[in-house]
PDB file of N, CA and C in Angstrom:
ATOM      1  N   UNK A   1      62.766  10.401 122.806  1.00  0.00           N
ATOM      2  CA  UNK A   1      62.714  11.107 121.538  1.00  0.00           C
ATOM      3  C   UNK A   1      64.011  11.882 121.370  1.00  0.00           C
ATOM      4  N   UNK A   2      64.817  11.658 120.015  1.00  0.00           N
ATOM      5  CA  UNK A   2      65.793  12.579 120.156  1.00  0.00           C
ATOM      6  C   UNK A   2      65.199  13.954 119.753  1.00  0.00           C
ATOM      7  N   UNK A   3      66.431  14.893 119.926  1.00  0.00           N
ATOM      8  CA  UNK A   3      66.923  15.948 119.723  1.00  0.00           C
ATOM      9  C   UNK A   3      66.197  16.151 118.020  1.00  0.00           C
ATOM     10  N   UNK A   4      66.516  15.695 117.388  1.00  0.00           N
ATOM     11  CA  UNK A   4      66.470  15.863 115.740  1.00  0.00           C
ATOM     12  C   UNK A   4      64.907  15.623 115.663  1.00  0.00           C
ATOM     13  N   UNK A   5      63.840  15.155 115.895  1.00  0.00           N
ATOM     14  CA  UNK A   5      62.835  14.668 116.000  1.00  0.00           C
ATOM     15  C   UNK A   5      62.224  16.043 116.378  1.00  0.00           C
ATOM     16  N   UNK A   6      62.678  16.537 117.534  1.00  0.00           N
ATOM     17  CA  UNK A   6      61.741  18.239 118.245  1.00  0.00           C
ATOM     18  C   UNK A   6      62.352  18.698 117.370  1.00  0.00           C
ATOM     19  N   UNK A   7      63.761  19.361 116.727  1.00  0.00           N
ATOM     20  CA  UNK A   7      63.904  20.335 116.265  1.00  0.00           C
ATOM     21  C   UNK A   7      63.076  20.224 114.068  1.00  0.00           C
ATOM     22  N   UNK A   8      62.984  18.658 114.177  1.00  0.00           N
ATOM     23  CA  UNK A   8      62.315  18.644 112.663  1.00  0.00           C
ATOM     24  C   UNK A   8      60.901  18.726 112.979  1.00  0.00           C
ATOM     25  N   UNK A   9      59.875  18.657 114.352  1.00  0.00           N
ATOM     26  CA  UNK A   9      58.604  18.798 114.524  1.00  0.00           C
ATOM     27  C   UNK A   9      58.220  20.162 114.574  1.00  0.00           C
ATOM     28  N   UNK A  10      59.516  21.009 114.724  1.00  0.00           N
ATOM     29  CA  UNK A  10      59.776  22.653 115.074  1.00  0.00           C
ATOM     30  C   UNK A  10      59.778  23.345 113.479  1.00  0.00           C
ATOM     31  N   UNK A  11      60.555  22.668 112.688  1.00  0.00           N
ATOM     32  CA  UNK A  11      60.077  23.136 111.469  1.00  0.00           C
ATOM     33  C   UNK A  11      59.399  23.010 110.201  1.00  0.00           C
ATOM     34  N   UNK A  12      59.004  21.668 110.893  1.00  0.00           N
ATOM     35  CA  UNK A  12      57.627  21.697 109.901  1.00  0.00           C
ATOM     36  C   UNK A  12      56.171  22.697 110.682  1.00  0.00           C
ATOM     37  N   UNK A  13      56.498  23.081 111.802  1.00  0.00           N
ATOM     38  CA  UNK A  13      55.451  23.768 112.287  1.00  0.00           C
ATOM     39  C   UNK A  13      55.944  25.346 111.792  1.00  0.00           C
ATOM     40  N   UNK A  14      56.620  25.750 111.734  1.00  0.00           N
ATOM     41  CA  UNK A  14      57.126  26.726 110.894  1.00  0.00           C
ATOM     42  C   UNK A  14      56.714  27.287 109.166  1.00  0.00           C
ATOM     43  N   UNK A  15      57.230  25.065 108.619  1.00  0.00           N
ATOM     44  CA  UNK A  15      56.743  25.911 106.918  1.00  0.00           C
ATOM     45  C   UNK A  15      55.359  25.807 107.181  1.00  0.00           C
ATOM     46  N   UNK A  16      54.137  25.042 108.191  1.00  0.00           N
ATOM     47  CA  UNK A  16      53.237  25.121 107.929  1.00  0.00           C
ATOM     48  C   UNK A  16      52.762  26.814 108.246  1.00  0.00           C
ATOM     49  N   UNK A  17      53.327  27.446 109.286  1.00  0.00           N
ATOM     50  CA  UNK A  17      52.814  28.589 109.118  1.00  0.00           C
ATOM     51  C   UNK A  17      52.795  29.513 107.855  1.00  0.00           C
ATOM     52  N   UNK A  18      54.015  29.392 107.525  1.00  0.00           N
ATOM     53  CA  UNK A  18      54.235  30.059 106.469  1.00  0.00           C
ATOM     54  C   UNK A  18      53.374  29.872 105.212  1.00  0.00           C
ATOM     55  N   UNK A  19      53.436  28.640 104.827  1.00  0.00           N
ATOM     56  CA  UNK A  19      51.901  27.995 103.899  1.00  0.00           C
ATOM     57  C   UNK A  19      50.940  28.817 104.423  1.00  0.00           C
ATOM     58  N   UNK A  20      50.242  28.871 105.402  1.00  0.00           N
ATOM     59  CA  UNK A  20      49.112  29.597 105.556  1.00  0.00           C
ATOM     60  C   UNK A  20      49.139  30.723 105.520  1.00  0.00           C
ATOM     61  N   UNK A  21      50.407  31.421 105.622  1.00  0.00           N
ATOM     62  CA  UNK A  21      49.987  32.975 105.467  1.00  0.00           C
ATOM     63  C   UNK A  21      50.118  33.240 104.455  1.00  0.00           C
ATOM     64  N   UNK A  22      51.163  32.373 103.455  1.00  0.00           N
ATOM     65  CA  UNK A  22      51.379  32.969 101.309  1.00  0.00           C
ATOM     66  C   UNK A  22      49.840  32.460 101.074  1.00  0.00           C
ATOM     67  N   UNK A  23      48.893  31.770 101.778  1.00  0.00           N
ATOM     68  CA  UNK A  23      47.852  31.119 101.130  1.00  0.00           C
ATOM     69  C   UNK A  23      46.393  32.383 101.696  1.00  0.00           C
ATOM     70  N   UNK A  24      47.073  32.733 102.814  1.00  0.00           N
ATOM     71  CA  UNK A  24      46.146  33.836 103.201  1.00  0.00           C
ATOM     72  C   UNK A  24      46.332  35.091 102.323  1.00  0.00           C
ATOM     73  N   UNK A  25      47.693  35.468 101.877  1.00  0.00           N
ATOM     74  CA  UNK A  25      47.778  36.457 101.128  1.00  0.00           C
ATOM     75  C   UNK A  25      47.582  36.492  99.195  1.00  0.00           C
ATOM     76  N   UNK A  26      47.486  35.081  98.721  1.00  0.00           N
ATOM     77  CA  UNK A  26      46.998  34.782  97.921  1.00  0.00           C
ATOM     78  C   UNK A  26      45.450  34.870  97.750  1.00  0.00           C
ATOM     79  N   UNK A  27      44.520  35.180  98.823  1.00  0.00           N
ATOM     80  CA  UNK A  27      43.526  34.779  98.799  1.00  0.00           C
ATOM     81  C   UNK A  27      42.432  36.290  97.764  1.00  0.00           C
ATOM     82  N   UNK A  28      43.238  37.280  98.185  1.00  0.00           N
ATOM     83  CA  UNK A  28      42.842  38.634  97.913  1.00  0.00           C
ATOM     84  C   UNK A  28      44.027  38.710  96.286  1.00  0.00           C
ATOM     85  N   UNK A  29      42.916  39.160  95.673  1.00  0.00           N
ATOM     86  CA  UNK A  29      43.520  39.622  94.242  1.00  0.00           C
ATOM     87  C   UNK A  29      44.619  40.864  93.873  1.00  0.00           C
ATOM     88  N   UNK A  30      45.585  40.921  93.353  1.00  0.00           N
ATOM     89  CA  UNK A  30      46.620  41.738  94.063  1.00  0.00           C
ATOM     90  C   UNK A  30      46.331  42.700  92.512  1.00  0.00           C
ATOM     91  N   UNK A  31      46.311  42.241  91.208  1.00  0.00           N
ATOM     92  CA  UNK A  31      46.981  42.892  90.070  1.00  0.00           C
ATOM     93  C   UNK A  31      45.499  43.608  89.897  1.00  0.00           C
ATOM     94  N   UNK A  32      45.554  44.364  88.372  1.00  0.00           N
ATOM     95  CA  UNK A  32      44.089  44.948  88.101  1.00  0.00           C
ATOM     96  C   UNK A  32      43.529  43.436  87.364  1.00  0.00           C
ATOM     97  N   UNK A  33      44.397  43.333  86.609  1.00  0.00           N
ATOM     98  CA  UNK A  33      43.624  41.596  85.713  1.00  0.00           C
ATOM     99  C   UNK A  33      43.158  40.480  87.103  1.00  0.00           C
ATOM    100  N   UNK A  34      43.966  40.521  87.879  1.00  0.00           N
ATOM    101  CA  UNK A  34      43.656  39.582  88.796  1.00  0.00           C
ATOM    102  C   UNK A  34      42.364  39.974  89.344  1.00  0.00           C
ATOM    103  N   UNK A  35      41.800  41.002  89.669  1.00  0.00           N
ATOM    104  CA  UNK A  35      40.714  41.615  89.967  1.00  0.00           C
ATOM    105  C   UNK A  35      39.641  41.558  89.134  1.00  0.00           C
ATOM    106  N   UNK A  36      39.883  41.832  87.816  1.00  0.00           N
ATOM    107  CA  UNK A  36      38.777  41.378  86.858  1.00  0.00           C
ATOM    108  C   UNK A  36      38.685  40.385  86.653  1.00  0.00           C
ATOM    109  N   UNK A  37      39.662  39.233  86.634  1.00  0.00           N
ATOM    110  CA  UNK A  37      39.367  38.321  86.645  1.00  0.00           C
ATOM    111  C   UNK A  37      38.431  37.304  87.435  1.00  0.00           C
ATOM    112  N   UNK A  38      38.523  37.958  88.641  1.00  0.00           N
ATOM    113  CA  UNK A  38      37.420  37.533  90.282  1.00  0.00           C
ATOM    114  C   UNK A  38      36.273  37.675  89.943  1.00  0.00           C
ATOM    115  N   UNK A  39      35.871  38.213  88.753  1.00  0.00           N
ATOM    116  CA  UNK A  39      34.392  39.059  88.971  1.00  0.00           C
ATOM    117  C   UNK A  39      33.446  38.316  88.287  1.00  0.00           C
ATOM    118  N   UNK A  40      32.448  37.781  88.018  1.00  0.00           N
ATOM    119  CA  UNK A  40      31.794  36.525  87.507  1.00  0.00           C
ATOM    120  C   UNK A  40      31.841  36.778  86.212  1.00  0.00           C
ATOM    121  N   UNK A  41      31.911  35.132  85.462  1.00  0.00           N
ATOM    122  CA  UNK A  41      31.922  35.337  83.816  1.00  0.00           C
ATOM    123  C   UNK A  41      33.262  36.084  83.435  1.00  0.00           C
ATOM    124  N   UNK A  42      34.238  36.251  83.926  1.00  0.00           N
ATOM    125  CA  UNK A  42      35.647  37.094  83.412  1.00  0.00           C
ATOM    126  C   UNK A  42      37.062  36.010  83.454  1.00  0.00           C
ATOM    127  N   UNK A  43      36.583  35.168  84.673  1.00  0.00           N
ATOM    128  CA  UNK A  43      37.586  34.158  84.613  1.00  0.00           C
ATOM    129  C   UNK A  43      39.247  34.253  83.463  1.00  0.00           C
ATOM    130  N   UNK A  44      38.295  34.211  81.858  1.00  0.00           N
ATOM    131  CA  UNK A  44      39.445  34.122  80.843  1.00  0.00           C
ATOM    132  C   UNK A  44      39.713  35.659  80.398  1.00  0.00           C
ATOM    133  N   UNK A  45      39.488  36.690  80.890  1.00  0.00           N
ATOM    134  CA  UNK A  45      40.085  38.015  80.397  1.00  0.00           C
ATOM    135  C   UNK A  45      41.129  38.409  79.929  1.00  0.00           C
ATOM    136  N   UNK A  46      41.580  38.813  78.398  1.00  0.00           N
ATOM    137  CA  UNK A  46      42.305  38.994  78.004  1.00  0.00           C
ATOM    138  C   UNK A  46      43.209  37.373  77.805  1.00  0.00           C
ATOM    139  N   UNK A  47      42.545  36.378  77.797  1.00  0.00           N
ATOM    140  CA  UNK A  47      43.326  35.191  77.621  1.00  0.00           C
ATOM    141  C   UNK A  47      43.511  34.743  75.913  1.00  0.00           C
ATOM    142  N   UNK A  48      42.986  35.630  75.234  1.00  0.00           N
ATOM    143  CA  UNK A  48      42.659  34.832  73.768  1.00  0.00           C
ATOM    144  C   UNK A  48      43.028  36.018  73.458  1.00  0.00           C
ATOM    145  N   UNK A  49      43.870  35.716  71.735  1.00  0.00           N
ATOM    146  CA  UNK A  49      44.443  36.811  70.975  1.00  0.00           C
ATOM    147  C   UNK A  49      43.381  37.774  70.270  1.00  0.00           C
ATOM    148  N   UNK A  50      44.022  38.977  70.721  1.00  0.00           N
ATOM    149  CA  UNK A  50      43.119  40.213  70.075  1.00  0.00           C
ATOM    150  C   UNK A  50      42.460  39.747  68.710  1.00  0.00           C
ATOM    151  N   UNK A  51      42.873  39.006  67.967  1.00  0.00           N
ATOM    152  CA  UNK A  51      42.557  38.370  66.246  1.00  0.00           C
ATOM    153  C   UNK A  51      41.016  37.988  66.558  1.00  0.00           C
ATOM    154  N   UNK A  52      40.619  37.499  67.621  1.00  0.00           N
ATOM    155  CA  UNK A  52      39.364  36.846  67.315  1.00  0.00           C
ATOM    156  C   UNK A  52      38.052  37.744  67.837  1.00  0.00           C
ATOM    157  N   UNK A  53      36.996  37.311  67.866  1.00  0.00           N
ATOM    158  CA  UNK A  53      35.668  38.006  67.476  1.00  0.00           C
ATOM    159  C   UNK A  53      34.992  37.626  68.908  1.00  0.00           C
ATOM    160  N   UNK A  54      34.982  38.438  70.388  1.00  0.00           N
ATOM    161  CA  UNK A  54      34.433  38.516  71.255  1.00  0.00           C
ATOM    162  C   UNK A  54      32.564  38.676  71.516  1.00  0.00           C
ATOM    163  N   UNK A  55      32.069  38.145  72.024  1.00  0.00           N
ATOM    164  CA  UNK A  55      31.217  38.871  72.299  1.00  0.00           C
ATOM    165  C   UNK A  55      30.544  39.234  73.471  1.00  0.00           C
ATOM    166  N   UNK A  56      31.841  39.162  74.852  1.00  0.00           N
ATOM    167  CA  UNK A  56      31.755  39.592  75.991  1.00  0.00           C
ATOM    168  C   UNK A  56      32.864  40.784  76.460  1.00  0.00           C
ATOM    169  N   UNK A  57      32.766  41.144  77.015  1.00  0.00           N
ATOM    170  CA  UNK A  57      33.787  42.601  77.495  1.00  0.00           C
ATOM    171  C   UNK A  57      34.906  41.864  77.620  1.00  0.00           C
ATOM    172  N   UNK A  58      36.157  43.066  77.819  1.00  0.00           N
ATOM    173  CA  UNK A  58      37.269  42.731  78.052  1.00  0.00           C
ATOM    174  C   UNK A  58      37.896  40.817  77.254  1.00  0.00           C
ATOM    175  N   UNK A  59      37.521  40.964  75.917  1.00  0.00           N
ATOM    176  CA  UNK A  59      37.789  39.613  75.547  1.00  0.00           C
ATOM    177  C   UNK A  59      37.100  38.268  76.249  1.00  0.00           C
ATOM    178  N   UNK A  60      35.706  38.630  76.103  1.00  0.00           N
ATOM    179  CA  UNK A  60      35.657  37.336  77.101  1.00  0.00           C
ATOM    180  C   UNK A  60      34.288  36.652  75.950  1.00  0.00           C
ATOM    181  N   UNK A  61      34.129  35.098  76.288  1.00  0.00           N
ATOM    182  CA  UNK A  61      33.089  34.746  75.348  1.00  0.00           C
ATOM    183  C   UNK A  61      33.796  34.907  73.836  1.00  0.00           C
ATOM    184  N   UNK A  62      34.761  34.224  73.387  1.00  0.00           N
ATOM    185  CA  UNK A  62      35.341  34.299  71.777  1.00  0.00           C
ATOM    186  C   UNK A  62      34.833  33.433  71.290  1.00  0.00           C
ATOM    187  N   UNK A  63      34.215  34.199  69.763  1.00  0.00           N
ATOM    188  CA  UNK A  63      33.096  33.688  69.165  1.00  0.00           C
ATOM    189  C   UNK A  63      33.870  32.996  67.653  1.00  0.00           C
ATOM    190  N   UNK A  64      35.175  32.996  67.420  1.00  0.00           N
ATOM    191  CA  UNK A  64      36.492  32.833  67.181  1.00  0.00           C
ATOM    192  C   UNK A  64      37.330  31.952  67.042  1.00  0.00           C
ATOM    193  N   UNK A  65      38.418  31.159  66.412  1.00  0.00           N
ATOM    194  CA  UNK A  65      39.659  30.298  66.839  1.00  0.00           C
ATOM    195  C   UNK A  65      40.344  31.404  66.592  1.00  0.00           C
ATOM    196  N   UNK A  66      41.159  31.376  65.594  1.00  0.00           N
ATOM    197  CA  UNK A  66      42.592  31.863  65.692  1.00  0.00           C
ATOM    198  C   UNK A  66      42.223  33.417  64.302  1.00  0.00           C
ATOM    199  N   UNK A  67      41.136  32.878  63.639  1.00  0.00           N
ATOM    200  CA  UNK A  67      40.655  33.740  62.245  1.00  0.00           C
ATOM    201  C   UNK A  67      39.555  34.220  62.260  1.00  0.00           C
ATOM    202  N   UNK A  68      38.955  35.192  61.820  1.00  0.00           N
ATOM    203  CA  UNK A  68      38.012  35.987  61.825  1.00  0.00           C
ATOM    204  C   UNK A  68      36.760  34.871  61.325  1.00  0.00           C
ATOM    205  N   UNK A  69      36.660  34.018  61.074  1.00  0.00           N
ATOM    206  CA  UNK A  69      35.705  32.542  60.799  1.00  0.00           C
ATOM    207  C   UNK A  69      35.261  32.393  61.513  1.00  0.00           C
ATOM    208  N   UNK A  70      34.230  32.937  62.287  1.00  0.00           N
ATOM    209  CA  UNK A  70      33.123  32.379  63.208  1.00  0.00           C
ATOM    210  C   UNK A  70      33.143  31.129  63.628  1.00  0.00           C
ATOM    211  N   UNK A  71      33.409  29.977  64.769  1.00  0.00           N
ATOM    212  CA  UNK A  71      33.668  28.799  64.999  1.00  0.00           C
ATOM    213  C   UNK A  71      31.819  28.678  65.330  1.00  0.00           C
ATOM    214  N   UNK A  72      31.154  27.367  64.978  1.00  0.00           N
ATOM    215  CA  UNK A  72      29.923  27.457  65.673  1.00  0.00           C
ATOM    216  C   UNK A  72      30.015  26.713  67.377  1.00  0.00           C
ATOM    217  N   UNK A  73      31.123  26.148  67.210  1.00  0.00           N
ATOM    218  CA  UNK A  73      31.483  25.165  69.002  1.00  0.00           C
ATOM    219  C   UNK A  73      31.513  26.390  69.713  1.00  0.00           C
ATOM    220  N   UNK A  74      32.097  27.494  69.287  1.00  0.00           N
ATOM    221  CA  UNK A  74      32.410  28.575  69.844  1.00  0.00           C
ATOM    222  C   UNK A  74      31.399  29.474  70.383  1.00  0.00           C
ATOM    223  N   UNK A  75      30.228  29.502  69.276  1.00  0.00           N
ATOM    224  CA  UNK A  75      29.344  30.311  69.758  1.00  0.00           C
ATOM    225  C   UNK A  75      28.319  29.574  70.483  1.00  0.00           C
ATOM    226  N   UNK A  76      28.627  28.335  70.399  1.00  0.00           N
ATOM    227  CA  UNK A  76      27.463  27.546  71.690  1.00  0.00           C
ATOM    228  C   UNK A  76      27.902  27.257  72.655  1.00  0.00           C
ATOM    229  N   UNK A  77      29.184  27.413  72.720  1.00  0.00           N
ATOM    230  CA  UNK A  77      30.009  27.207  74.370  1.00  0.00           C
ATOM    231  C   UNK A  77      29.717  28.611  74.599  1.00  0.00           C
ATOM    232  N   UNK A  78      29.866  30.014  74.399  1.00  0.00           N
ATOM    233  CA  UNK A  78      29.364  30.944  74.415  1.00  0.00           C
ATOM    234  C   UNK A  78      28.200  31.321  74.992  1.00  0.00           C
ATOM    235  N   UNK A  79      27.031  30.560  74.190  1.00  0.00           N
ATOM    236  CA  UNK A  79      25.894  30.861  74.611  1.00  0.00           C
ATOM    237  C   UNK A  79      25.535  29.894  75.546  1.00  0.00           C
ATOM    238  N   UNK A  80      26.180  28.681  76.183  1.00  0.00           N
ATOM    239  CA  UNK A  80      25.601  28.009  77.184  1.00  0.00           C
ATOM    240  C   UNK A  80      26.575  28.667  78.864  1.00  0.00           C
ATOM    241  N   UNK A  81      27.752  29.505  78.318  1.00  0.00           N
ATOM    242  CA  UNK A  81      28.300  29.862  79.451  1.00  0.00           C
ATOM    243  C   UNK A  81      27.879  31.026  79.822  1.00  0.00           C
ATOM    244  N   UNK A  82      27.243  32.186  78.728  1.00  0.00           N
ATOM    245  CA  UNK A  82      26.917  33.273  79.525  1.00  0.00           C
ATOM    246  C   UNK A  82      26.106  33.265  80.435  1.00  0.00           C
ATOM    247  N   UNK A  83      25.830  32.490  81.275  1.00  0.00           N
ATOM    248  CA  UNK A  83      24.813  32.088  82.336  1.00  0.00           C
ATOM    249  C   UNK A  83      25.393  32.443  83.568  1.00  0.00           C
ATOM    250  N   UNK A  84      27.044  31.992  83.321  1.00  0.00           N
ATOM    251  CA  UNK A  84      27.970  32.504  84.421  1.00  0.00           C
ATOM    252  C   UNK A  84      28.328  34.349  84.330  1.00  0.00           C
ATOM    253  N   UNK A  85      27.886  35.220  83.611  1.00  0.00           N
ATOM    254  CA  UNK A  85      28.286  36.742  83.229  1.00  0.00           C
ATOM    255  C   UNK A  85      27.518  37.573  84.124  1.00  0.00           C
ATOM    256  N   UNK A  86      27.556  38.400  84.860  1.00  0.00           N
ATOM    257  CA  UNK A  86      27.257  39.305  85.331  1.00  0.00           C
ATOM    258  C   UNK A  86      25.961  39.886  84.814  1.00  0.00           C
ATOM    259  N   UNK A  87      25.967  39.843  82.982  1.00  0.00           N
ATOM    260  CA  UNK A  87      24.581  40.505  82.383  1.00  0.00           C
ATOM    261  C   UNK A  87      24.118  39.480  81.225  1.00  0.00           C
ATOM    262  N   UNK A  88      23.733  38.382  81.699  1.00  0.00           N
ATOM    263  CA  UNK A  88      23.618  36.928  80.697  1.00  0.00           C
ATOM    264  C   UNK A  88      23.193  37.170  79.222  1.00  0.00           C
ATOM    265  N   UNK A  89      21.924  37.567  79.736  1.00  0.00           N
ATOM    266  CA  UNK A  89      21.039  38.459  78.259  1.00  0.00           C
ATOM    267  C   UNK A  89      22.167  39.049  77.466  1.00  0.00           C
ATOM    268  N   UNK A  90      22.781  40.085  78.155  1.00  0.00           N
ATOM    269  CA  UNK A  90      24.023  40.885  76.890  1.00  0.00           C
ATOM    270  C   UNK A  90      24.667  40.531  76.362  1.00  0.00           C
ATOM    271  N   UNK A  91      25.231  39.548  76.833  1.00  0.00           N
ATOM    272  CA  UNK A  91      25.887  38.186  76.455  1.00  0.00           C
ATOM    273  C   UNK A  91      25.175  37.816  74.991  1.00  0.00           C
ATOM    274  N   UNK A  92      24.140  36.961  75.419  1.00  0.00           N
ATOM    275  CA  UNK A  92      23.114  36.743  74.330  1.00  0.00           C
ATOM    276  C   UNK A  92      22.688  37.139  72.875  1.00  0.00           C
ATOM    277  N   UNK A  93      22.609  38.603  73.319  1.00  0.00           N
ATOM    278  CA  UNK A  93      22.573  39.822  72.380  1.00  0.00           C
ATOM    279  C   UNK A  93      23.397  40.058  71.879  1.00  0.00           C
ATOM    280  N   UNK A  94      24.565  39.742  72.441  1.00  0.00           N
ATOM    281  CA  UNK A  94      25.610  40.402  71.345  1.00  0.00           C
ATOM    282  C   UNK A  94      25.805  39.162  70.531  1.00  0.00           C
ATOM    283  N   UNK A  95      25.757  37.797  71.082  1.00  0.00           N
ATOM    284  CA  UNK A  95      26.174  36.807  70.119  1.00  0.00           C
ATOM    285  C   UNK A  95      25.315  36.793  68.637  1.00  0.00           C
ATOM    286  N   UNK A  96      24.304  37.549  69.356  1.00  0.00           N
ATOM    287  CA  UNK A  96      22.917  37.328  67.927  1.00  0.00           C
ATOM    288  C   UNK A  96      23.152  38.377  66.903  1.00  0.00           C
ATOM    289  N   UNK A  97      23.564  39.297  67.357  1.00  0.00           N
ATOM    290  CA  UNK A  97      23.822  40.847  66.660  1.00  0.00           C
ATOM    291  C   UNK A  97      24.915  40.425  65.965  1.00  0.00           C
ATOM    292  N   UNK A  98      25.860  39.815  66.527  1.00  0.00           N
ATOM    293  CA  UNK A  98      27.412  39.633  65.568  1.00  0.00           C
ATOM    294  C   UNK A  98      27.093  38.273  64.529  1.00  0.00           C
ATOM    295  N   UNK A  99      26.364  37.246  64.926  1.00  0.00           N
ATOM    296  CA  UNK A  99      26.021  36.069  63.736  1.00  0.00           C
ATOM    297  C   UNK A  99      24.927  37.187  62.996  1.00  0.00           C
ATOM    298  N   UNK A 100      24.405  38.386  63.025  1.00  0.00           N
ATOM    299  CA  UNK A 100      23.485  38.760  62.289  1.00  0.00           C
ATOM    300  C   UNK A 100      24.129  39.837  61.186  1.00  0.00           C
ATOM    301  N   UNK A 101      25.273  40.110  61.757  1.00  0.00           N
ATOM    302  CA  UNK A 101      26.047  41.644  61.139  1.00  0.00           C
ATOM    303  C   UNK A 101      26.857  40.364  60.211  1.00  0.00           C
ATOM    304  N   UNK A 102      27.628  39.417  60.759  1.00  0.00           N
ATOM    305  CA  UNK A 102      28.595  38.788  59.858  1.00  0.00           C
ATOM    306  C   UNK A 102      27.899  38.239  58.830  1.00  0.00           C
ATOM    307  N   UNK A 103      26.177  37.672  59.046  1.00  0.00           N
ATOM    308  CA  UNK A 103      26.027  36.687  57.905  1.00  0.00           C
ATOM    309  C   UNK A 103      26.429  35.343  58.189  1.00  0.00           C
ATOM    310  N   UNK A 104      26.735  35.062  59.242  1.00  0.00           N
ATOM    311  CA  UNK A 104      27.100  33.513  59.369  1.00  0.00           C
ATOM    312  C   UNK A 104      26.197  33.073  60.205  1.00  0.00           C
ATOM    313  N   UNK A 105      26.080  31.620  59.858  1.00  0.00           N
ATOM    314  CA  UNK A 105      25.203  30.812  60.073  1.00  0.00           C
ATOM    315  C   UNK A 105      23.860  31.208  60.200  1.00  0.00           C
ATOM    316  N   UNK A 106      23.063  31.488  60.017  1.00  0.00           N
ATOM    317  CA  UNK A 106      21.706  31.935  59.654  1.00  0.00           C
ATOM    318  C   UNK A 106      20.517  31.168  60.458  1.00  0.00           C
ATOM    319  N   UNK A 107      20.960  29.340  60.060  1.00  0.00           N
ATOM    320  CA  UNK A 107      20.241  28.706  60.947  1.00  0.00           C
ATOM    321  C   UNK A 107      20.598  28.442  62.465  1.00  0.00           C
ATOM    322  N   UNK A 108      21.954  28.831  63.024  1.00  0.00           N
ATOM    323  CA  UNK A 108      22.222  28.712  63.951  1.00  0.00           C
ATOM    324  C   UNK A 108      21.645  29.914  64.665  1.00  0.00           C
ATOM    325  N   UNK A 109      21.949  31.082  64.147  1.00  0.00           N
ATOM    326  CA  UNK A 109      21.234  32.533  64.421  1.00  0.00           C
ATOM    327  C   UNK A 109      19.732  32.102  64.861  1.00  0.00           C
ATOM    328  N   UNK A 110      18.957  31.370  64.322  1.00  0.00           N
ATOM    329  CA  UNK A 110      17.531  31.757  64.250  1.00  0.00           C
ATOM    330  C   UNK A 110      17.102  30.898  65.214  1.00  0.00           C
ATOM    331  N   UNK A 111      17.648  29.496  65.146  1.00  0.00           N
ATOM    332  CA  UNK A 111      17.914  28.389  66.577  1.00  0.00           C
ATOM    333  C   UNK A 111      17.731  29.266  67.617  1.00  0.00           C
ATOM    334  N   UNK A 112      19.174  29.577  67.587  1.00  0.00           N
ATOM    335  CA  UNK A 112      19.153  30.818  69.218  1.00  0.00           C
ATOM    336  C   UNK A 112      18.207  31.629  69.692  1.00  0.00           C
ATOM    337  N   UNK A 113      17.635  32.175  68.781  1.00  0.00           N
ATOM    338  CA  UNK A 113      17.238  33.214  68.929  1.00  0.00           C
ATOM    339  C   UNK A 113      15.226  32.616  69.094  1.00  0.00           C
ATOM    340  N   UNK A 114      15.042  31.428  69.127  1.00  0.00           N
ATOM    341  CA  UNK A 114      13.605  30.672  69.183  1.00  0.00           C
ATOM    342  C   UNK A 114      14.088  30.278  70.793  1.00  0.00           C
ATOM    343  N   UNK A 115      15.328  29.607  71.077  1.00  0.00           N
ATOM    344  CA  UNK A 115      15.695  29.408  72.186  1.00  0.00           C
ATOM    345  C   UNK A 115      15.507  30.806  73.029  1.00  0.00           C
ATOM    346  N   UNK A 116      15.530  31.996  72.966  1.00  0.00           N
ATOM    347  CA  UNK A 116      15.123  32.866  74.044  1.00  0.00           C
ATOM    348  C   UNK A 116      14.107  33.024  73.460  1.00  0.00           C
ATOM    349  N   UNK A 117      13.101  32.855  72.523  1.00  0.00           N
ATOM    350  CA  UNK A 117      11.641  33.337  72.394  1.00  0.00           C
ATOM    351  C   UNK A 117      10.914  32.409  73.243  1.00  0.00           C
ATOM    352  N   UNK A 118      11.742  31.120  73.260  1.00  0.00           N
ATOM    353  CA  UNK A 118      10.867  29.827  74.529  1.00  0.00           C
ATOM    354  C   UNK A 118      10.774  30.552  76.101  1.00  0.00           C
ATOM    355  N   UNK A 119      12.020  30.973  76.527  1.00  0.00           N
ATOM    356  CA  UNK A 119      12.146  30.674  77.454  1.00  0.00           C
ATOM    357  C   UNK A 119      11.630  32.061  78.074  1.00  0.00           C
ATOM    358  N   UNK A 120      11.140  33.592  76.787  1.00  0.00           N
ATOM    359  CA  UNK A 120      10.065  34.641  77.427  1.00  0.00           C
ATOM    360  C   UNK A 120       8.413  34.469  77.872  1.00  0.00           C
TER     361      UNK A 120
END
């Protein structure tokens, strides 16, 4: 075996250490967003422009595209993800309270809202 062979088996054992320790120190959340972000149901925090119509904390669950227009894809991706949130129900509640304050969609509102009368 030459020479060049140990000293290139020498540093790939090297970057592999190194990989494991940026991957060990990646593992722990360093920023405050990075931290909220860890926490279930927060994943997208603060990822969508202030313009649109939340109905989970810290921007999360946008009920929204780009205009104050209620999307309905929006509020059923919404209501099938708050399952992943920390407080699912609140989730829920707020989506029903905000299609109830805006006036939009009415039959989608009342859908939903038979969908948790099933499942009490």
């Amino acid at each position: 075996m030459s020479t060049y062979g140990r000293t290139h088996a020498r540093g790939t054992e090297a970057r592999n250490k190194l990989k494991k320790a940026a991957a060990k120190k990646d593992d722990k959340p360093n920023t405050p967003l990075e931290k909220l972000r860890a926490k279930p149901g927060m994943s997208n925090a603060y990822s969508y422009s202030k313009n649109n119509i939340f109905a989970g904390p810290h921007g999360t669950y946008p009920l929204t595209r780009d205009s104050k227009k209620i999307d309905p894809r929006r509020v059923l991706a919404a209501w099938r993800l708050s399952g992943h949130a920390a407080d699912p129900e609140k989730i829920k509640r707020n989506i029903l309270s905000i299609l109830e304050k805006k006036h939009a969609m009415p039959t989608l509102a009342a859908r939903l809202r038979k969908s948790i009368n099933k499942a009490a």
